[in-house]
PDB file of N, CA and C in Angstrom:
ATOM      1  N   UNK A   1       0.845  -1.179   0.000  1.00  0.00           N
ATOM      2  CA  UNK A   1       0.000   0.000   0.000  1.00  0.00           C
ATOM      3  C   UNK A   1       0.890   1.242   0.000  1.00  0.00           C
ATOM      4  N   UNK A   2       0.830   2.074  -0.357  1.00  0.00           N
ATOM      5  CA  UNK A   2       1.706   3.333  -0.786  1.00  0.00           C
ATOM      6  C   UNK A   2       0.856   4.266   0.399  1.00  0.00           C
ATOM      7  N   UNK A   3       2.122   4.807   1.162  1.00  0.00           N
ATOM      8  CA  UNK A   3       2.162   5.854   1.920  1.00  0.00           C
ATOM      9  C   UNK A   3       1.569   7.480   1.221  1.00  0.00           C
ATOM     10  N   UNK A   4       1.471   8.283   2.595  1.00  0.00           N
ATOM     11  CA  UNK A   4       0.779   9.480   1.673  1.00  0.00           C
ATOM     12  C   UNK A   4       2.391  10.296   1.114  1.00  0.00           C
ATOM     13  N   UNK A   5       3.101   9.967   1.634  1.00  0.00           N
ATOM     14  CA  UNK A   5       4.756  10.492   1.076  1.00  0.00           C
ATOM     15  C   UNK A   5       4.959   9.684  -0.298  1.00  0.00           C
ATOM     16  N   UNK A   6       4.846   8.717  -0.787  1.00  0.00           N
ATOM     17  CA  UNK A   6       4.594   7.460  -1.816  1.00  0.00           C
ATOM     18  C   UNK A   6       3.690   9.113  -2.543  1.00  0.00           C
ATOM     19  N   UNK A   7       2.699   8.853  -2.670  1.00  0.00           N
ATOM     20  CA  UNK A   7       1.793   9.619  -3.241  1.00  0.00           C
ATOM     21  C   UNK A   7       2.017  10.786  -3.627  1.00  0.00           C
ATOM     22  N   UNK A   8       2.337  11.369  -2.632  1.00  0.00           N
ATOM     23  CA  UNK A   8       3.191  13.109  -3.026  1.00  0.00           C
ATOM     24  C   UNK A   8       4.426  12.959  -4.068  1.00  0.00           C
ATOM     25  N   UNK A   9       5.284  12.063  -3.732  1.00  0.00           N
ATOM     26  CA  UNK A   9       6.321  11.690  -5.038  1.00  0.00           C
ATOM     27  C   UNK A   9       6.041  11.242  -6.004  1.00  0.00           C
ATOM     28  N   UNK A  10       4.676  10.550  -6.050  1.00  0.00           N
ATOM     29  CA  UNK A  10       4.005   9.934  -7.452  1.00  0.00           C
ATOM     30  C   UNK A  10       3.682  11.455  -8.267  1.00  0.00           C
ATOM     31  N   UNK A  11       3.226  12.287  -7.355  1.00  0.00           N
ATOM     32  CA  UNK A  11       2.580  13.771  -7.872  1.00  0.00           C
ATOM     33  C   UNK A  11       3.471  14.410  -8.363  1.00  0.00           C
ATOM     34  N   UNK A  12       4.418  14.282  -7.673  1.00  0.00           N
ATOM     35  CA  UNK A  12       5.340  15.507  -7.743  1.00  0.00           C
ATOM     36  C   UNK A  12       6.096  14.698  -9.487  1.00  0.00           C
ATOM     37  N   UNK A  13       6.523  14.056  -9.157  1.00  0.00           N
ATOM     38  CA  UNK A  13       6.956  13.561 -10.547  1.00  0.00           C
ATOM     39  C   UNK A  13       6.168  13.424 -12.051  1.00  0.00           C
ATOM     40  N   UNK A  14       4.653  12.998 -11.991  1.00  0.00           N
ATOM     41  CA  UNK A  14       3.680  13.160 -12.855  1.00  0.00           C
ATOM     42  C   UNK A  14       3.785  14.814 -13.194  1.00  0.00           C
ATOM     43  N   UNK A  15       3.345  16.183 -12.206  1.00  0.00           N
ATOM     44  CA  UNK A  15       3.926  17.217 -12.549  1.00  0.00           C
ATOM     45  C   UNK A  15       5.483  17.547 -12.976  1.00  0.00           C
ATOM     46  N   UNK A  16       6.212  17.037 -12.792  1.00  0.00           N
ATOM     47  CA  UNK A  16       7.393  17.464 -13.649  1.00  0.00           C
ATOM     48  C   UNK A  16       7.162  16.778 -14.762  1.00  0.00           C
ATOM     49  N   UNK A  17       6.865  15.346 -15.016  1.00  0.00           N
ATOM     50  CA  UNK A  17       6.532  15.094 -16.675  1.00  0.00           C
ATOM     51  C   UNK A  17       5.794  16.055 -17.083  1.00  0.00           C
ATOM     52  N   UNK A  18       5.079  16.449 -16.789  1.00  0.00           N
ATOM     53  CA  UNK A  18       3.968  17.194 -17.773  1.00  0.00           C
ATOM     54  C   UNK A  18       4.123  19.070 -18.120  1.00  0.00           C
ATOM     55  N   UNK A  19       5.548  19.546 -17.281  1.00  0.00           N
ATOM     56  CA  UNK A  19       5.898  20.757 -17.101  1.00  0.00           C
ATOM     57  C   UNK A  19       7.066  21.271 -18.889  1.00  0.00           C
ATOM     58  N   UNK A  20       7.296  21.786 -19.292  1.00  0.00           N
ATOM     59  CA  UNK A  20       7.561  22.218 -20.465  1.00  0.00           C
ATOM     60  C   UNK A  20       8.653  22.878 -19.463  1.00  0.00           C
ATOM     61  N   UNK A  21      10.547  22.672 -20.376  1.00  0.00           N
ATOM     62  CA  UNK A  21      11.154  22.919 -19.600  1.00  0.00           C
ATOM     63  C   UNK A  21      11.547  24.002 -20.585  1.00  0.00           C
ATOM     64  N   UNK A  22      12.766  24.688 -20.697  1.00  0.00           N
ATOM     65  CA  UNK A  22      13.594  25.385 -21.857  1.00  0.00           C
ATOM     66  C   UNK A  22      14.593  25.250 -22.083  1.00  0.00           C
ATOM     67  N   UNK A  23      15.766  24.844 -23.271  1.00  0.00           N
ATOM     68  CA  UNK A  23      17.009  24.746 -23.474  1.00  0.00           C
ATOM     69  C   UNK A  23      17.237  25.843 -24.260  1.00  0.00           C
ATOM     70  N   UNK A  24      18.136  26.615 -23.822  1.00  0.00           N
ATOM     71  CA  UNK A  24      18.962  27.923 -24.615  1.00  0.00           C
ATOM     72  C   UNK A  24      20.024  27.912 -24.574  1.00  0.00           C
ATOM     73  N   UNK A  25      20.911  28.085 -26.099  1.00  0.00           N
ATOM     74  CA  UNK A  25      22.112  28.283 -25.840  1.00  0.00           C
ATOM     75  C   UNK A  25      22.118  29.201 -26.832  1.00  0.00           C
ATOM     76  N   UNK A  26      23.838  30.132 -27.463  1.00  0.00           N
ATOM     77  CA  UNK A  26      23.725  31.020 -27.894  1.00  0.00           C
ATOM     78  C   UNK A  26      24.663  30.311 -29.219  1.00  0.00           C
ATOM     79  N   UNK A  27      24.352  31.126 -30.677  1.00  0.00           N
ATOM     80  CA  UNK A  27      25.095  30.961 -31.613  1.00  0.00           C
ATOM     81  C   UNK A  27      25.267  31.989 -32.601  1.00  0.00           C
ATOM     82  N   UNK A  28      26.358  32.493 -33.102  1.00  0.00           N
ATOM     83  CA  UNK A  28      26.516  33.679 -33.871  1.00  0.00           C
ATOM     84  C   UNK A  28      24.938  34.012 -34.510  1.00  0.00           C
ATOM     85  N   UNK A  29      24.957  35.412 -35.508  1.00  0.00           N
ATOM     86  CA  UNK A  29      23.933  35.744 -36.272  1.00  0.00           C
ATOM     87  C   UNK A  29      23.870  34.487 -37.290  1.00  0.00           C
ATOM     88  N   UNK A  30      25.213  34.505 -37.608  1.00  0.00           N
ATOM     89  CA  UNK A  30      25.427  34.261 -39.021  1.00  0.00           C
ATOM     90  C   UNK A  30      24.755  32.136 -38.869  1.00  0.00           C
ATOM     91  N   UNK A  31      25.451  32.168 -38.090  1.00  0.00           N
ATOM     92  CA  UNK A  31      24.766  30.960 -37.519  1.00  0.00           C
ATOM     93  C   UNK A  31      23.232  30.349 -37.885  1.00  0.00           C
ATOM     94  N   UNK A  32      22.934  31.050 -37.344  1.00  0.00           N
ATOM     95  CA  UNK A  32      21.069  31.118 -36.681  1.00  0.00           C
ATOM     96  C   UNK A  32      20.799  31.568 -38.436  1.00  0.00           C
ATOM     97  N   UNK A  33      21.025  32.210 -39.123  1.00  0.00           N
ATOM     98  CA  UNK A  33      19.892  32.234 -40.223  1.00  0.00           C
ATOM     99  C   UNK A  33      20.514  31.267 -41.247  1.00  0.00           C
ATOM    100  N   UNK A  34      21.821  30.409 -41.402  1.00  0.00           N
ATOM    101  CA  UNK A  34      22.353  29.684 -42.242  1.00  0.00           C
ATOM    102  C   UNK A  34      21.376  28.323 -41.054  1.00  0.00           C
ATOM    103  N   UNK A  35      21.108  28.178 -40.349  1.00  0.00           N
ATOM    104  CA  UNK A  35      20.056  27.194 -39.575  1.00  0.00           C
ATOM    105  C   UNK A  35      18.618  27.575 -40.041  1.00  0.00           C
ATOM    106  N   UNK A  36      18.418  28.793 -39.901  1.00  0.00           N
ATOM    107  CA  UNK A  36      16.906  28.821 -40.658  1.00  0.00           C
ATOM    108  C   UNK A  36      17.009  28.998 -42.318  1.00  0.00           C
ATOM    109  N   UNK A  37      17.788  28.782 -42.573  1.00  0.00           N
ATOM    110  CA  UNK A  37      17.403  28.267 -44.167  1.00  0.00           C
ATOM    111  C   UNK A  37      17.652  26.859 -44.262  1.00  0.00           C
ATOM    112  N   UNK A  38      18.415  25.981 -43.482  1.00  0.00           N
ATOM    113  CA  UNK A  38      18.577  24.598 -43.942  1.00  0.00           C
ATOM    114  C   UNK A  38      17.205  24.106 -43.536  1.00  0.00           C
ATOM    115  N   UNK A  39      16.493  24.847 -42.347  1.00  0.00           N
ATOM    116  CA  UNK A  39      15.317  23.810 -41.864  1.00  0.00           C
ATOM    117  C   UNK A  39      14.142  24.489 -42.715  1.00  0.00           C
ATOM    118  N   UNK A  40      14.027  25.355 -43.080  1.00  0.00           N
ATOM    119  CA  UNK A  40      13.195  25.752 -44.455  1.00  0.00           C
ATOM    120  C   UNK A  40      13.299  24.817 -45.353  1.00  0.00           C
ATOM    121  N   UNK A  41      14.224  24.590 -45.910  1.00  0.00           N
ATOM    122  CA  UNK A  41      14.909  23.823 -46.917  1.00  0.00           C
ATOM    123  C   UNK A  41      14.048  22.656 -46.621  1.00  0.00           C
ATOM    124  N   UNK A  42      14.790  22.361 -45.194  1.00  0.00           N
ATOM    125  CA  UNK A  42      13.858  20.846 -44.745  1.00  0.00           C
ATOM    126  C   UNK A  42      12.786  20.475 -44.540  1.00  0.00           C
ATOM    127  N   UNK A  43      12.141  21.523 -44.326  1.00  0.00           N
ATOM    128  CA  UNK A  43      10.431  21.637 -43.742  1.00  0.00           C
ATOM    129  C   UNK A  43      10.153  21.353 -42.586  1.00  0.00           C
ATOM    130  N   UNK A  44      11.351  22.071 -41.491  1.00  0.00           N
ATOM    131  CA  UNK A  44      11.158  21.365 -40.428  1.00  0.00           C
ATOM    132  C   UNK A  44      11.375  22.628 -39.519  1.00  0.00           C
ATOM    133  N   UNK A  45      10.435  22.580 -38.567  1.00  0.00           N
ATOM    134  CA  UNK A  45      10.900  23.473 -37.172  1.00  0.00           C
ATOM    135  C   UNK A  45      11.959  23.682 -36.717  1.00  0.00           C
ATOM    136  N   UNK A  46      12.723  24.439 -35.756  1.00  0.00           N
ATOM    137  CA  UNK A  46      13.659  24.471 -34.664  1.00  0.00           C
ATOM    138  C   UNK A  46      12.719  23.334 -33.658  1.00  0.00           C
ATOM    139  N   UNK A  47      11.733  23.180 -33.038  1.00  0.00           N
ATOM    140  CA  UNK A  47      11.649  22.589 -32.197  1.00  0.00           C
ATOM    141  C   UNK A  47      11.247  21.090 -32.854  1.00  0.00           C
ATOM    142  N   UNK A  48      11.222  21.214 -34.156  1.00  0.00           N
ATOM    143  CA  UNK A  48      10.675  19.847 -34.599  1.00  0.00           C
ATOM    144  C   UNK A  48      12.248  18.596 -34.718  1.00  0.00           C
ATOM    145  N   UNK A  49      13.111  19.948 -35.358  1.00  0.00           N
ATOM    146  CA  UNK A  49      14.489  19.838 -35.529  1.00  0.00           C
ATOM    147  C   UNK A  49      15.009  19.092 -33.821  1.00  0.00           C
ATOM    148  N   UNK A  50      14.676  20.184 -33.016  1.00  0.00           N
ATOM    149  CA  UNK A  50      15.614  19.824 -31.437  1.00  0.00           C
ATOM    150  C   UNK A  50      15.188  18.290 -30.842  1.00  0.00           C
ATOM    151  N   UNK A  51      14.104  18.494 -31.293  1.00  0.00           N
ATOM    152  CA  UNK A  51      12.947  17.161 -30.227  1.00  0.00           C
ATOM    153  C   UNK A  51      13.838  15.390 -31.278  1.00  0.00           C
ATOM    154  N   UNK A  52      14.134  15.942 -32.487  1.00  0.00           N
ATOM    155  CA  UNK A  52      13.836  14.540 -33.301  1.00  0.00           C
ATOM    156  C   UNK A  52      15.803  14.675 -32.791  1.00  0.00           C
ATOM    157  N   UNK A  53      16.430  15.759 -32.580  1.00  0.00           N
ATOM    158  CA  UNK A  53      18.277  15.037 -32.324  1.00  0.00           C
ATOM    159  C   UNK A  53      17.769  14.430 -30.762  1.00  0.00           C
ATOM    160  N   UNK A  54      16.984  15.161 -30.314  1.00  0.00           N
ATOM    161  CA  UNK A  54      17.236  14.667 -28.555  1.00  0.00           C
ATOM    162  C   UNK A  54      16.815  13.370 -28.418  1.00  0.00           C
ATOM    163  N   UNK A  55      15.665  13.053 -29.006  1.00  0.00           N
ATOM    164  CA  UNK A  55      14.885  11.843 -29.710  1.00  0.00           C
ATOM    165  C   UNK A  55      15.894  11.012 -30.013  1.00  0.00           C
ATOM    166  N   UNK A  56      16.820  11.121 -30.841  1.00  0.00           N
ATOM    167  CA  UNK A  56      17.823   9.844 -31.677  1.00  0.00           C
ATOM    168  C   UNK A  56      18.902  10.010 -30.565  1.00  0.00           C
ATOM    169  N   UNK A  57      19.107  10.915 -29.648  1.00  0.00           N
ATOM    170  CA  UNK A  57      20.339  11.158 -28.838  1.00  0.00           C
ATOM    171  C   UNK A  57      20.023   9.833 -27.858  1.00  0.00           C
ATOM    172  N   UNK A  58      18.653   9.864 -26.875  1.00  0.00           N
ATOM    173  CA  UNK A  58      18.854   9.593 -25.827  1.00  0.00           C
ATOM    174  C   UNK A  58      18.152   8.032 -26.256  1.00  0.00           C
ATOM    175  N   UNK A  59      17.601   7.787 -27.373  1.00  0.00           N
ATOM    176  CA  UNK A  59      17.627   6.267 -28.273  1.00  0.00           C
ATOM    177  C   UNK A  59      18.879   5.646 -28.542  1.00  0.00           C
ATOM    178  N   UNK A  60      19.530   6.519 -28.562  1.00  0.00           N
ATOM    179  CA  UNK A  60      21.369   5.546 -29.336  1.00  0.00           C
ATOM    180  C   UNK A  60      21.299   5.742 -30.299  1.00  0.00           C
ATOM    181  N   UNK A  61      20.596   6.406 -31.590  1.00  0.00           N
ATOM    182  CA  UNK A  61      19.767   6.337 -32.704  1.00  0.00           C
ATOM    183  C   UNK A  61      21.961   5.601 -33.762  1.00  0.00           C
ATOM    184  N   UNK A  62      22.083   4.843 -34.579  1.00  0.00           N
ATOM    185  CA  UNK A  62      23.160   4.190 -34.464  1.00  0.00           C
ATOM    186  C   UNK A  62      23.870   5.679 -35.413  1.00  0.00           C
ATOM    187  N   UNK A  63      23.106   5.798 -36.362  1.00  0.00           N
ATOM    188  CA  UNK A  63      23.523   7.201 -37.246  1.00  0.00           C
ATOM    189  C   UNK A  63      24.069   8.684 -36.759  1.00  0.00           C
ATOM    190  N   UNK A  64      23.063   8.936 -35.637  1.00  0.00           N
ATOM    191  CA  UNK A  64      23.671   9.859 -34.676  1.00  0.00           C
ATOM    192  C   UNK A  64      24.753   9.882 -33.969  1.00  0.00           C
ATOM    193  N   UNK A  65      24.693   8.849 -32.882  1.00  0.00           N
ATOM    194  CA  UNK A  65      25.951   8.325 -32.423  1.00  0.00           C
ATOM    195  C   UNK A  65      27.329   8.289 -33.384  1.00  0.00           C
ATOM    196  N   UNK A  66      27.122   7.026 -34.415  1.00  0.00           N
ATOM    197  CA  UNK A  66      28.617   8.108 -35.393  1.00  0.00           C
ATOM    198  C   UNK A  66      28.637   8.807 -35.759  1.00  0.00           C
ATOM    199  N   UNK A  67      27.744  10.038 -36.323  1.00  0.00           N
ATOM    200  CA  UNK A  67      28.327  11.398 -35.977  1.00  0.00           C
ATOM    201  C   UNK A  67      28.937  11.971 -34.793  1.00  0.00           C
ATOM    202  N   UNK A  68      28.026  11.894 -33.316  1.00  0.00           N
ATOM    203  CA  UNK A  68      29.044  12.388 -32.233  1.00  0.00           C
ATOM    204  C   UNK A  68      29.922  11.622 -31.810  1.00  0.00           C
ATOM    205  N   UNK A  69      30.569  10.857 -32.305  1.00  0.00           N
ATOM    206  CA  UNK A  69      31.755  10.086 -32.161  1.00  0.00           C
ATOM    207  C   UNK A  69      32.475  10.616 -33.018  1.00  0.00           C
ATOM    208  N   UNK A  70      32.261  11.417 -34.359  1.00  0.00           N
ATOM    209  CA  UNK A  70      33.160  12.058 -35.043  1.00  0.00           C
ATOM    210  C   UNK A  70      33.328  13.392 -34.509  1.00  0.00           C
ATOM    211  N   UNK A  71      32.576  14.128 -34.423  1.00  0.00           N
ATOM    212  CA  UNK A  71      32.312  14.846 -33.670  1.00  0.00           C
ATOM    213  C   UNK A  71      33.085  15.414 -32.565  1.00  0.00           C
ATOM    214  N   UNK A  72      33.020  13.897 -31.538  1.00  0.00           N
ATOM    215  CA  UNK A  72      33.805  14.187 -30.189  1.00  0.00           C
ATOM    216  C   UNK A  72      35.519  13.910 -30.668  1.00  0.00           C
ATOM    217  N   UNK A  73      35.548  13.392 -31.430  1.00  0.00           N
ATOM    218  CA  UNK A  73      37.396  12.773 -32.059  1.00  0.00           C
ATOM    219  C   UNK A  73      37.779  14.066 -32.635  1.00  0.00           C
ATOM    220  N   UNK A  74      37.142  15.123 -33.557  1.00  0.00           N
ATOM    221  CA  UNK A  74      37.608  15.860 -34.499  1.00  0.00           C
ATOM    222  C   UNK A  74      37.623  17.448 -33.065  1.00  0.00           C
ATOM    223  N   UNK A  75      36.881  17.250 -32.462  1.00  0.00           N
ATOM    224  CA  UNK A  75      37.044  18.472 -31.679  1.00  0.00           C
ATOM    225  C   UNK A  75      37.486  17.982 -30.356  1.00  0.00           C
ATOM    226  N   UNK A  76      38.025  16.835 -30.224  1.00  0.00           N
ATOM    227  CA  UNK A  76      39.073  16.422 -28.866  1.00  0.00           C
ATOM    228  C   UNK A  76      37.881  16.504 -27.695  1.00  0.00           C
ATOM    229  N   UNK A  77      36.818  16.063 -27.531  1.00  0.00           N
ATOM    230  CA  UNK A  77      35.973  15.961 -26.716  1.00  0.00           C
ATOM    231  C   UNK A  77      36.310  14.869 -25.366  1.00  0.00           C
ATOM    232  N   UNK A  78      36.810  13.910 -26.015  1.00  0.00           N
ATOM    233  CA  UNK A  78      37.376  12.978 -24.978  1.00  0.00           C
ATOM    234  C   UNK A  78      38.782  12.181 -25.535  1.00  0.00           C
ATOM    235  N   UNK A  79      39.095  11.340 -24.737  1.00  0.00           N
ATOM    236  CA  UNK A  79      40.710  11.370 -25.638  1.00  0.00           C
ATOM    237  C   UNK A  79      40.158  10.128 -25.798  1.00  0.00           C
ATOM    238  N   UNK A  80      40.869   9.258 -26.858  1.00  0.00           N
ATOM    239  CA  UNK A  80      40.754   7.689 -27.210  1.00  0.00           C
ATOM    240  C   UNK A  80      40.602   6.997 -26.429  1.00  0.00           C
ATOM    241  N   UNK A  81      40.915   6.474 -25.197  1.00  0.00           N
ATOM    242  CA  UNK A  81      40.886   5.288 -24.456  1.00  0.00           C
ATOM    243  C   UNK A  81      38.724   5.644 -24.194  1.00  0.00           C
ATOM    244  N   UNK A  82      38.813   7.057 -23.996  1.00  0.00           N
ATOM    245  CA  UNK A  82      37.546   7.225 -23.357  1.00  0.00           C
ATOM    246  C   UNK A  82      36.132   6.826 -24.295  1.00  0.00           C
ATOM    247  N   UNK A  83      36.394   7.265 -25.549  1.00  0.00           N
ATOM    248  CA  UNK A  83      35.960   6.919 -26.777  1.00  0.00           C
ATOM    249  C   UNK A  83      36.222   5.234 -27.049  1.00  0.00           C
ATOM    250  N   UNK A  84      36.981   4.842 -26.952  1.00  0.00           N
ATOM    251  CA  UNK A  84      37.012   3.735 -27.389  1.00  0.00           C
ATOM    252  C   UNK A  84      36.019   2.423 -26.542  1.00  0.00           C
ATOM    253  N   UNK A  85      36.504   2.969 -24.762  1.00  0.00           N
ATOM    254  CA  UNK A  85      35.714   2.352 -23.780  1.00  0.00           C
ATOM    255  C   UNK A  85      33.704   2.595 -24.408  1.00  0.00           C
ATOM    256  N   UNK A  86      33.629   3.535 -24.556  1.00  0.00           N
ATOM    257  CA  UNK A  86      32.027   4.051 -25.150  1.00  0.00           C
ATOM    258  C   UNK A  86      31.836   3.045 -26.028  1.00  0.00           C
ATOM    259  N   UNK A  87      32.711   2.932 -27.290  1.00  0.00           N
ATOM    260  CA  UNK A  87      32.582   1.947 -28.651  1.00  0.00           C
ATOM    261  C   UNK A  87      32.355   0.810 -27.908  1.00  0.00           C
ATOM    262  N   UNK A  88      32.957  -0.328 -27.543  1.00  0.00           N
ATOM    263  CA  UNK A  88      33.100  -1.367 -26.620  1.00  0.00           C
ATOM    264  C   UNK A  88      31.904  -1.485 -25.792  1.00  0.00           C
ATOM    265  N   UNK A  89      31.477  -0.593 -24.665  1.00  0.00           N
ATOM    266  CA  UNK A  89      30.142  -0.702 -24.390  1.00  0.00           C
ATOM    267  C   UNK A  89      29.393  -0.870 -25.070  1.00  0.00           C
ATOM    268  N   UNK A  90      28.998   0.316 -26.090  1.00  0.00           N
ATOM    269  CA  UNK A  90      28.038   0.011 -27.342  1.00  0.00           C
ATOM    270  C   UNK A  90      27.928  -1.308 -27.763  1.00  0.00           C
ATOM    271  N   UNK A  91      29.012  -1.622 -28.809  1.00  0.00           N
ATOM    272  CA  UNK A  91      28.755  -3.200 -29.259  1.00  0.00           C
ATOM    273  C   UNK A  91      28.836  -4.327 -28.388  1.00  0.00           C
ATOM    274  N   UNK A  92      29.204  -4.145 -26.433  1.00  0.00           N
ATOM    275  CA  UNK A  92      28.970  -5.456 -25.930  1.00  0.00           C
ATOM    276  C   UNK A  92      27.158  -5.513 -25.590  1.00  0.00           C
ATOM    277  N   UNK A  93      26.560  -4.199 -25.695  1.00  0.00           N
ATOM    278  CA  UNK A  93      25.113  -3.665 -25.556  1.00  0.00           C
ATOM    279  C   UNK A  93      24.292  -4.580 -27.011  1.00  0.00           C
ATOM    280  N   UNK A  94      24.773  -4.247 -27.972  1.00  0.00           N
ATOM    281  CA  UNK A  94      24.441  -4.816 -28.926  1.00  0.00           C
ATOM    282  C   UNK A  94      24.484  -6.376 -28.981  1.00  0.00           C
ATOM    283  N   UNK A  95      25.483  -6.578 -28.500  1.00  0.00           N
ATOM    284  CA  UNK A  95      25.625  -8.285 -28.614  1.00  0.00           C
ATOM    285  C   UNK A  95      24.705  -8.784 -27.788  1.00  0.00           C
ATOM    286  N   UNK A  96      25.073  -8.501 -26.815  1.00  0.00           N
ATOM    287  CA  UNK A  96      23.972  -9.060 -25.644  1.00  0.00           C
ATOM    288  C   UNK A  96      22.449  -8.611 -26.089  1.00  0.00           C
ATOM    289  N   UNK A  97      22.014  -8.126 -26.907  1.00  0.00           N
ATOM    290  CA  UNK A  97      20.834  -7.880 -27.497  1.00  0.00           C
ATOM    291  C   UNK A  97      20.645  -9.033 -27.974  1.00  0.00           C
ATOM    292  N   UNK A  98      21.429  -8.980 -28.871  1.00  0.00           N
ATOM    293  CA  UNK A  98      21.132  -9.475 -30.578  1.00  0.00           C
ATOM    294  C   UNK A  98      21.334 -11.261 -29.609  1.00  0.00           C
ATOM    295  N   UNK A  99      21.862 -11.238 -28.778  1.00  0.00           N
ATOM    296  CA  UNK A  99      21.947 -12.670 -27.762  1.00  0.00           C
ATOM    297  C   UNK A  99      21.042 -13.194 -27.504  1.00  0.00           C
ATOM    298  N   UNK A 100      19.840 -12.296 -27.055  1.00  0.00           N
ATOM    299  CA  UNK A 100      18.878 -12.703 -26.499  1.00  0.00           C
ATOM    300  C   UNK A 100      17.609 -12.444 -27.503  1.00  0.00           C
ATOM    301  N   UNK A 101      17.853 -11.548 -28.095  1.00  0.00           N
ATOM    302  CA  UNK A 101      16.986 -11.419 -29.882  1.00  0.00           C
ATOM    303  C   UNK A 101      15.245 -10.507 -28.943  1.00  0.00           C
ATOM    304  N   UNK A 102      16.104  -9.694 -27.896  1.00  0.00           N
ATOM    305  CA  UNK A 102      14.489  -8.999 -26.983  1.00  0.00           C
ATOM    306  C   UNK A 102      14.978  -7.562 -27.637  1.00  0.00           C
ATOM    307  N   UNK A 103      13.481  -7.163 -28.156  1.00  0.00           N
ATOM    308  CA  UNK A 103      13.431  -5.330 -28.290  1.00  0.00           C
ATOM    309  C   UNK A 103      13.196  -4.852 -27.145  1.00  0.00           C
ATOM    310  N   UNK A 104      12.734  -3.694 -26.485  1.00  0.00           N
ATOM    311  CA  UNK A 104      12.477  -2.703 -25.885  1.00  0.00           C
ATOM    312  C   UNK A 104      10.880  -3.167 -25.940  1.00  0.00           C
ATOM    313  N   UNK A 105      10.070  -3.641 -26.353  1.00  0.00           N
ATOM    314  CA  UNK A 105       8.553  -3.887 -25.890  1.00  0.00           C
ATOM    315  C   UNK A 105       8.671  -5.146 -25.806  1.00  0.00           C
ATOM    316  N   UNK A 106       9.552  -6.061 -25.921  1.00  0.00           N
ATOM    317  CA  UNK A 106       9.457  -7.744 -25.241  1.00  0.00           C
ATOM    318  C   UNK A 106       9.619  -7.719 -23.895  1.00  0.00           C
ATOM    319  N   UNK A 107      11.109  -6.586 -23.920  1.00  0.00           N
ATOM    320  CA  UNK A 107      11.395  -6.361 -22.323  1.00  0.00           C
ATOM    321  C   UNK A 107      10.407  -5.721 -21.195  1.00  0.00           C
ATOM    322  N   UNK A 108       9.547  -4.626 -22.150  1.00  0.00           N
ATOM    323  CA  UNK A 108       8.849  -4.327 -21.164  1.00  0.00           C
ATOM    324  C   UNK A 108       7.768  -5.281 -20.882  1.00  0.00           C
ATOM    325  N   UNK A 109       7.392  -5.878 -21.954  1.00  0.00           N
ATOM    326  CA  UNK A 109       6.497  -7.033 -21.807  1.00  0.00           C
ATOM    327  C   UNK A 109       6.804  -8.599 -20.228  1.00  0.00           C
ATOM    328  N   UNK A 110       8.232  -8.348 -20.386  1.00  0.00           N
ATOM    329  CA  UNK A 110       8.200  -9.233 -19.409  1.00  0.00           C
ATOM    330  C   UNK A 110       8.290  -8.513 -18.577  1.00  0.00           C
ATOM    331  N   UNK A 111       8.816  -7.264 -17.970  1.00  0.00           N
ATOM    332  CA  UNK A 111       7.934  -6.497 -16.697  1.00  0.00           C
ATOM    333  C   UNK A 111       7.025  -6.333 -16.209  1.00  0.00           C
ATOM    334  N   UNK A 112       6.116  -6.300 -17.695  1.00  0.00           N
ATOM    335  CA  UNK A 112       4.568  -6.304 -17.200  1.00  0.00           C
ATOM    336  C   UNK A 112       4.090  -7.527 -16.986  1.00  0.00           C
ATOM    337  N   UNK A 113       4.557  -9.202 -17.083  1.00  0.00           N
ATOM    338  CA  UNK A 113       3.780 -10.231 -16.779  1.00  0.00           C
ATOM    339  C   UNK A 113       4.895 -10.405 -15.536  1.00  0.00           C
ATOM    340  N   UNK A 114       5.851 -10.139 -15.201  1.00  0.00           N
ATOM    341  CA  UNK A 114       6.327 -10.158 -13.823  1.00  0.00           C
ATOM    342  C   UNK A 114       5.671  -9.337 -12.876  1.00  0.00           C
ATOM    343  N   UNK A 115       5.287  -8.730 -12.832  1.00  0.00           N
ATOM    344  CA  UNK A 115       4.414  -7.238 -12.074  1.00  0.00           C
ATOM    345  C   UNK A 115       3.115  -7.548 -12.022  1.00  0.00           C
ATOM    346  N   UNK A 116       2.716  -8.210 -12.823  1.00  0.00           N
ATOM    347  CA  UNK A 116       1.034  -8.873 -12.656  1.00  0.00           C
ATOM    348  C   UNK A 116       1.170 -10.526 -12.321  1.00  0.00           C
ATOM    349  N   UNK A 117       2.413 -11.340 -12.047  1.00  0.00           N
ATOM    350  CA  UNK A 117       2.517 -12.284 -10.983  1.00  0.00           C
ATOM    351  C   UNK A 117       2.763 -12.174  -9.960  1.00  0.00           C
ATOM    352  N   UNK A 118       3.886 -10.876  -9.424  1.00  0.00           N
ATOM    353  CA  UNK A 118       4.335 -10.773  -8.544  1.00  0.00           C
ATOM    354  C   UNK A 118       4.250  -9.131  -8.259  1.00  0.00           C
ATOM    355  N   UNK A 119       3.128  -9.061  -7.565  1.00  0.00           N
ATOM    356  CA  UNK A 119       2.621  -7.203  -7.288  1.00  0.00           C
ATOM    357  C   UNK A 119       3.251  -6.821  -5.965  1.00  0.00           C
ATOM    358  N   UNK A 120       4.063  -7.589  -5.738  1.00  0.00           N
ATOM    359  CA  UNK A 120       4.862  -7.744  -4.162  1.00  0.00           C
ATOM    360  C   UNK A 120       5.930  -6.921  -4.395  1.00  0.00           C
ATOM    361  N   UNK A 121       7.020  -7.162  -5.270  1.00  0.00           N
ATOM    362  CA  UNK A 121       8.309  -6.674  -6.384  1.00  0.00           C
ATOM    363  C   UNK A 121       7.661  -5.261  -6.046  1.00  0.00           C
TER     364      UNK A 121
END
């Protein structure tokens, strides 16, 4: 049974999902309108643009990732061993996937028939 402290943290967190946060950073003039013509070009928002990198960022999206792996190498972001340790994670992440042959809704799938055997967990 969930406490009334349980409850207030259920709240408090449901309100921060649902709160609209802001990311600002700054970039020359020249910048900002050579960006609003490529996403013209593209047919795409600034926020349609931000949501779909943050989207593939915090997915692994595999295309993204080697870009900021070029990215982080060409502008010395981290030195090789640190980069390389990242690579290595990645593909032992992958293996052990491709090991067990589970997506992201099998897995949650077996959370959800563990959680409806065992509501104790």
């Amino acid at each position: 049974m969930d406490t009334p402290a349980d409850l207030r943290f259920t709240q408090w967190i449901g309100a921060m999902e649902d709160s609209k946060k802001k990311i600002i950073f700054t970039v020359s003039g020249r910048q900002k309108s050579d960006f609003k013509i490529r996403l013209q070009y593209d047919g795409l928002t600034q926020a349609q643009f931000f949501r779909a990198v943050m989207e593939g960022y915090m997915q692994k999206d595999e295309n993204l990732m080697s870009y900021l792996n070029f990215f982080k190498k060409e502008n010395k972001v981290q030195n090789n061993s640190q980069r390389s340790r990242i690579e290595k994670d990645i593909q032992e992440a992958k293996q052990t996937k491709n090991l067990f042959a589970l997506d992201d809704d099998e897995v949650e799938n077996i959370f959800d028939i563990l959680e409806q055997e065992h509501p104790d967990l």
